[in-house]
N, C-alpha and C. Protein backbone atom coordinates (compact mmCIF):
# COMPACT_ATOMS: atom_id res chain seq x y z
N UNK A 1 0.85 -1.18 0.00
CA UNK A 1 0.00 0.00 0.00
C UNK A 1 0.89 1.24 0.00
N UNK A 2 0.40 2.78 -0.76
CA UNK A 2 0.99 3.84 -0.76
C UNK A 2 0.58 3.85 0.78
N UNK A 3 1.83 5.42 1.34
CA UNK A 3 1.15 6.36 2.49
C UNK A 3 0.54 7.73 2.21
N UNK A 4 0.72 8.32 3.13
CA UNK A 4 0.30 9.82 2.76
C UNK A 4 1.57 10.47 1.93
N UNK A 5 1.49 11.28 0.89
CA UNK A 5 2.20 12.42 0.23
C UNK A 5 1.82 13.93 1.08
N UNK A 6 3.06 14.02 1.24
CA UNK A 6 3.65 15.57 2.06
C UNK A 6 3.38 16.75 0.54
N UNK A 7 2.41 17.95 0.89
CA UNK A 7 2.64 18.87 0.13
C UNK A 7 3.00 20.32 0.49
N UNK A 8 3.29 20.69 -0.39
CA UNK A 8 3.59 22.32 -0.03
C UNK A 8 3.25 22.85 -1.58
N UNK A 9 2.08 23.61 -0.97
CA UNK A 9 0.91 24.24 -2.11
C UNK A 9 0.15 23.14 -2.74
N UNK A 10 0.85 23.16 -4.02
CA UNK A 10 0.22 22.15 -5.22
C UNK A 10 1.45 20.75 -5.45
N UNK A 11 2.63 21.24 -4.78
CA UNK A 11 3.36 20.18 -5.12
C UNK A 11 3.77 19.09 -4.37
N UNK A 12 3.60 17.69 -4.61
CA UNK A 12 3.92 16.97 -4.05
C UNK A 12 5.85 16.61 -3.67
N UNK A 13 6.03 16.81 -2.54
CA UNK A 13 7.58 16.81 -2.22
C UNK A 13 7.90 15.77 -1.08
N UNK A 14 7.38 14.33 -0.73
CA UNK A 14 7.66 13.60 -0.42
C UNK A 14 6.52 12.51 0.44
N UNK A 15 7.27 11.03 -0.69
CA UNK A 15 6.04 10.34 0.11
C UNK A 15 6.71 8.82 0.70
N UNK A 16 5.81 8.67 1.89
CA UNK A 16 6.32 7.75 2.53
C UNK A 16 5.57 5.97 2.54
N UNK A 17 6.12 5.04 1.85
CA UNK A 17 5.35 3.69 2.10
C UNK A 17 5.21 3.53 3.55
N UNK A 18 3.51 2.28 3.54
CA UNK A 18 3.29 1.92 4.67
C UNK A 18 3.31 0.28 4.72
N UNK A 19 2.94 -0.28 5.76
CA UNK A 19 3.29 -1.89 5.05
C UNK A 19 1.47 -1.71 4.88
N UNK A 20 0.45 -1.58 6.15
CA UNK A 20 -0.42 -1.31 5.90
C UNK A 20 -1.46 -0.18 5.85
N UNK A 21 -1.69 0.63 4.92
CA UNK A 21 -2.51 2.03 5.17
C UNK A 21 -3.70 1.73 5.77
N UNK A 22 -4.51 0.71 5.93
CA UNK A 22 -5.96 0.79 6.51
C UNK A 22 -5.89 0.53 7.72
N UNK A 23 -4.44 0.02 8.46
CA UNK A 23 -4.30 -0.32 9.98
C UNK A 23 -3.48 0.58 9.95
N UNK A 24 -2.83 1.01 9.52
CA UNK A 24 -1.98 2.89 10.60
C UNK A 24 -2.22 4.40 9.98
N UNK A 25 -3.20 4.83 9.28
CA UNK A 25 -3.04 5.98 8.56
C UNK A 25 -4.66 5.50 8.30
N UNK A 26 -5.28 6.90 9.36
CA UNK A 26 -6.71 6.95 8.52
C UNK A 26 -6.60 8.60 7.98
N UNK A 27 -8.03 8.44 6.98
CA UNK A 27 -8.06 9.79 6.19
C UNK A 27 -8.35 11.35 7.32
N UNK A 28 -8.12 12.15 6.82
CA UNK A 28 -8.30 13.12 8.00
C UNK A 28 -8.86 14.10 6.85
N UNK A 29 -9.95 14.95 7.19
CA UNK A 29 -10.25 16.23 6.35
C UNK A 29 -9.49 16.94 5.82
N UNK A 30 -9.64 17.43 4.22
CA UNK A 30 -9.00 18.24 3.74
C UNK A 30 -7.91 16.84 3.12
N UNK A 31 -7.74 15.82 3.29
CA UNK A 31 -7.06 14.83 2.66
C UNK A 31 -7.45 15.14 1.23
N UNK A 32 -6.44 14.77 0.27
CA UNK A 32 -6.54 14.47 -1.28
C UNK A 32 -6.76 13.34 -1.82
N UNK A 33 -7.00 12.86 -2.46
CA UNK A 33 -6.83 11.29 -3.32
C UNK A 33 -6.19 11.84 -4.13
N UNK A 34 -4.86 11.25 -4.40
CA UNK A 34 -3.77 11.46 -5.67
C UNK A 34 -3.96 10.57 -6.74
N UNK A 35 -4.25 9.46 -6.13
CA UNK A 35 -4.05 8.50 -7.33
C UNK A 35 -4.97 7.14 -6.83
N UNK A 36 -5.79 6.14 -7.68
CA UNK A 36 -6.28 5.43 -7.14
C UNK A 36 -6.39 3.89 -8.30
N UNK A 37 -5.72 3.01 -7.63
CA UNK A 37 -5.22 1.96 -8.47
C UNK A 37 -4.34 2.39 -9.51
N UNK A 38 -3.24 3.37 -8.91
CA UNK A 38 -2.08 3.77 -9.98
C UNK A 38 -2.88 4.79 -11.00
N UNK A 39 -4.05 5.53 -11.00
CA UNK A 39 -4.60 6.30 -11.78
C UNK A 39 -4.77 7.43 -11.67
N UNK A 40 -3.79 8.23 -11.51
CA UNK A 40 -3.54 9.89 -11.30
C UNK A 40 -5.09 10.22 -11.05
N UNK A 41 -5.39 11.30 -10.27
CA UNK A 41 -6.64 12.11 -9.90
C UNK A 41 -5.82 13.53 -10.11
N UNK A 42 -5.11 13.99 -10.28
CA UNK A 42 -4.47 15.44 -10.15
C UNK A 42 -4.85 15.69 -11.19
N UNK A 43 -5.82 17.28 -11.57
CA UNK A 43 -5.98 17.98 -12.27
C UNK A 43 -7.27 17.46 -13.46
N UNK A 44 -8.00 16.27 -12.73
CA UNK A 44 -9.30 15.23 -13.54
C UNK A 44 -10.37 16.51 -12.76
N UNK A 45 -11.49 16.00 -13.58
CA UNK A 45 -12.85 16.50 -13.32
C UNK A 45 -13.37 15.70 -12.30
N UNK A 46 -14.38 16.63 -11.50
CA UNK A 46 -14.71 15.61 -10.63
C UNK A 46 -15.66 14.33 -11.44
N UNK A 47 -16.11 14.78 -12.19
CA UNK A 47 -16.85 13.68 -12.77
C UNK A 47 -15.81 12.43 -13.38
N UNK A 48 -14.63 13.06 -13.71
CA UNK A 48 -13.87 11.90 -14.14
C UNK A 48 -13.10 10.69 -12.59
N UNK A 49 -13.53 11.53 -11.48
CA UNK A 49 -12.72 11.01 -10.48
C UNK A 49 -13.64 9.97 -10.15
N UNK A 50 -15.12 10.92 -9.78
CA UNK A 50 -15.92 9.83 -9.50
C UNK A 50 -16.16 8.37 -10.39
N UNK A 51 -16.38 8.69 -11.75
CA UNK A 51 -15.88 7.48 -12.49
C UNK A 51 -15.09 6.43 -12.38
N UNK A 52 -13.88 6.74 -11.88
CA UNK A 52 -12.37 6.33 -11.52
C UNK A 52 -13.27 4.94 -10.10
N UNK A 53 -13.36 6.02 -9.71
CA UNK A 53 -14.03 5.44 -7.72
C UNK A 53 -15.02 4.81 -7.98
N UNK A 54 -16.28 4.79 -8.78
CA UNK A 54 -17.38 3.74 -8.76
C UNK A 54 -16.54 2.71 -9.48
N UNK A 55 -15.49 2.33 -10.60
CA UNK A 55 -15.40 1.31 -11.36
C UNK A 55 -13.95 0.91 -10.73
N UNK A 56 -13.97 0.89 -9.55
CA UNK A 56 -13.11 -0.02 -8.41
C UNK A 56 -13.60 -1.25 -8.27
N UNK A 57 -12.83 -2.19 -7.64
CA UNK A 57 -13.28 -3.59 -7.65
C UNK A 57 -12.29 -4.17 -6.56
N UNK A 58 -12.69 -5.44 -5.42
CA UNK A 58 -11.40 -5.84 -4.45
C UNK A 58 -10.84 -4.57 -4.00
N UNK A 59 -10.13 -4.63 -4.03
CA UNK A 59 -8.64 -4.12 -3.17
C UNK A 59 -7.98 -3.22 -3.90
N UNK A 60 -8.26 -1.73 -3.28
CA UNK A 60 -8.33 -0.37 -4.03
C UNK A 60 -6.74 0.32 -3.45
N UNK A 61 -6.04 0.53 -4.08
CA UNK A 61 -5.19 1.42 -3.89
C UNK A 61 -5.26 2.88 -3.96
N UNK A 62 -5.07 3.65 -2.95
CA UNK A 62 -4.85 4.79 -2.84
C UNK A 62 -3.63 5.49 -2.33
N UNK A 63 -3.48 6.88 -3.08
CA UNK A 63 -1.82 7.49 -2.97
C UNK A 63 -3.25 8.60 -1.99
N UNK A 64 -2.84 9.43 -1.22
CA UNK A 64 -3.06 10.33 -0.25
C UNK A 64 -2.25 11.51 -0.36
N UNK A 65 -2.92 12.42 -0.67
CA UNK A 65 -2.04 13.62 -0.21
C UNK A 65 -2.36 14.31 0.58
N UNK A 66 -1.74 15.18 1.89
CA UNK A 66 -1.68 16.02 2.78
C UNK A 66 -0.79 17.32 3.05
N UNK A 67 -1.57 17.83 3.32
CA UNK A 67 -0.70 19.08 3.54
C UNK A 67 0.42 18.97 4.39
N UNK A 68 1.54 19.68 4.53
CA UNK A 68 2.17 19.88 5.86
C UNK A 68 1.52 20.80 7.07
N UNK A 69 1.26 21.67 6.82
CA UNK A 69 0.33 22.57 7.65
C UNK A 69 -1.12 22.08 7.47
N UNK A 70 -1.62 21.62 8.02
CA UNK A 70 -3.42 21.82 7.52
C UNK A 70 -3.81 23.03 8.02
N UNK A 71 -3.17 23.84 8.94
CA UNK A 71 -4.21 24.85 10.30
C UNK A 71 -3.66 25.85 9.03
N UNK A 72 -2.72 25.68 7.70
CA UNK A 72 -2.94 26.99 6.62
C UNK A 72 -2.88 26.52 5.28
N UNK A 73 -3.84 25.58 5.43
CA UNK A 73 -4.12 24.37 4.19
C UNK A 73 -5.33 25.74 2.83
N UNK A 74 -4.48 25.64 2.05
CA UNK A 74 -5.38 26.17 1.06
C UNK A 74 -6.29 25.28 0.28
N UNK A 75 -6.31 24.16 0.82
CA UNK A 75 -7.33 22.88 0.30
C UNK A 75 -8.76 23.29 1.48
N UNK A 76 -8.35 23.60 2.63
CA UNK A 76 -9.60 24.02 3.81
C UNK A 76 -9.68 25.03 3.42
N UNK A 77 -9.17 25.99 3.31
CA UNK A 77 -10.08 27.63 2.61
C UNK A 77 -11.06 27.24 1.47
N UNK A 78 -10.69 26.64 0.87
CA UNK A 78 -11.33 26.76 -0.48
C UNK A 78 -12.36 25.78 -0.02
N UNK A 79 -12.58 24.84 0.86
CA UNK A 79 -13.72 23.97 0.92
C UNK A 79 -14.30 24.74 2.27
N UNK A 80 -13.94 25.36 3.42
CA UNK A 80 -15.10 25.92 4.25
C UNK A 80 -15.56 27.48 3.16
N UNK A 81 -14.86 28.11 2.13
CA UNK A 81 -15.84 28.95 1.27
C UNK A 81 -16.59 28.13 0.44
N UNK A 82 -16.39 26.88 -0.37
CA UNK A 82 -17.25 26.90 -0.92
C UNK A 82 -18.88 25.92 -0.17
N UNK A 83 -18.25 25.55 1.30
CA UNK A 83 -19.81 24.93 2.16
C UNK A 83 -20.06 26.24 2.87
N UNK A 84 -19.60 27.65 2.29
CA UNK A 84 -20.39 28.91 3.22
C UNK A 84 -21.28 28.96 2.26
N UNK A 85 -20.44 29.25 0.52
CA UNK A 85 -21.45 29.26 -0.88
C UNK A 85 -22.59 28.81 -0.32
N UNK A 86 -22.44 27.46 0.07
CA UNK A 86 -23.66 26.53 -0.31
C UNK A 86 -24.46 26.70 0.29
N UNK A 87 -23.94 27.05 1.65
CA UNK A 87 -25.18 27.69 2.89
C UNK A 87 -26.09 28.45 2.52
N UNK A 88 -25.22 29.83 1.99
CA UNK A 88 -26.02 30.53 1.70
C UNK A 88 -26.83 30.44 0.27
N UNK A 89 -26.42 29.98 -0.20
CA UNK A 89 -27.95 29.31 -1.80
C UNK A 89 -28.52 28.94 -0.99
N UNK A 90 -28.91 27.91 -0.05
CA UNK A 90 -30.00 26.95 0.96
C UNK A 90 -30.39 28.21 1.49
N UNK A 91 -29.73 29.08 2.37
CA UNK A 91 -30.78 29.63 2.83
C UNK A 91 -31.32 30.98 1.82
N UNK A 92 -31.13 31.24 1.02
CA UNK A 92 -31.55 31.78 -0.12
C UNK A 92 -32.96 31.24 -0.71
N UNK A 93 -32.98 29.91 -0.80
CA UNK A 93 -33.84 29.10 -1.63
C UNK A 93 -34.50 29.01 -0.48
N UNK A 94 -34.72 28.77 1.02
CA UNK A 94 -35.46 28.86 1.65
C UNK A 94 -36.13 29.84 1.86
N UNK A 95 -35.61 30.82 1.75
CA UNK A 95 -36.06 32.20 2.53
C UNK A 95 -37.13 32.36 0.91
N UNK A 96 -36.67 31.91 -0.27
CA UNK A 96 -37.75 32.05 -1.35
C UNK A 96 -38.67 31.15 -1.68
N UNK A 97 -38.75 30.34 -0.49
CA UNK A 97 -39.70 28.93 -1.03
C UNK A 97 -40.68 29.79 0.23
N UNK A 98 -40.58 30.35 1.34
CA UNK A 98 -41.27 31.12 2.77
C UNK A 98 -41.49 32.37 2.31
N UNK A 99 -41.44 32.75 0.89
CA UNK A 99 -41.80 34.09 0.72
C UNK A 99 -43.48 33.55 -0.46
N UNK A 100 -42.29 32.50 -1.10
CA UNK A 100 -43.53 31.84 -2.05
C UNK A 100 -44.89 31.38 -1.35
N UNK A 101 -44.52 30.81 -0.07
CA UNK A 101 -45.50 30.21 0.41
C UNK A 101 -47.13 31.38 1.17
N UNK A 102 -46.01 32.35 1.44
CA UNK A 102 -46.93 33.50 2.15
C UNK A 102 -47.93 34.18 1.11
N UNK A 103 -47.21 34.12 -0.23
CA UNK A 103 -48.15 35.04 -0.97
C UNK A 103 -49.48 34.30 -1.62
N UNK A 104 -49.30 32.93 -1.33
CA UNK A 104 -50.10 31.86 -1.72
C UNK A 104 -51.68 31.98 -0.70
């Protein structure tokens, strides 16, 4: 099995084998999938990743990437803005489904 890959920014700069990744290394937020059964994920669509991940079979290999810092991970900025985005569409679409409903 791969381990986790050490990054700094976008680049991967060092990675370490494990004998087993599912008994010493679990995923932690803000984790990457690099590669899965030797199949690069860097720079795919998500639609192409998910593809990748449903047409797995047995015994899945995964490369991991992590930040060195997570507490100034630009992988967590960009995902707590885009679940604020999302908040606010929901409560957007709520606040217009409770406006719809009143004038009814």
């Amino acid at each position: 099995m791969l381990g986790s890959v050490q990054f700094s920014g976008r680049a991967a700069i060092g990675c370490r084998p494990l004998a087993d990744l599912s008994l010493t290394v679990r995923m932690q937020v803000n984790d990457q999938i690099i590669e899965v059964d030797d199949k690069s994920l860097v720079g795919v669509t998500q639609s192409y990743a998910a593809s990748v991940l449903r047409n797995t079979s047995g015994t899945v290999r995964f490369l991991i990437g992590r930040e060195r810092n997570p507490g100034d991970s630009e992988v967590a900025r960009l995902i707590e803005q885009s679940l604020a985005e999302d908040k606010m569409r929901e409560d957007m679409r709520q606040r217009q489904q409770d406006a719809a409903r009143q004038v009814r």
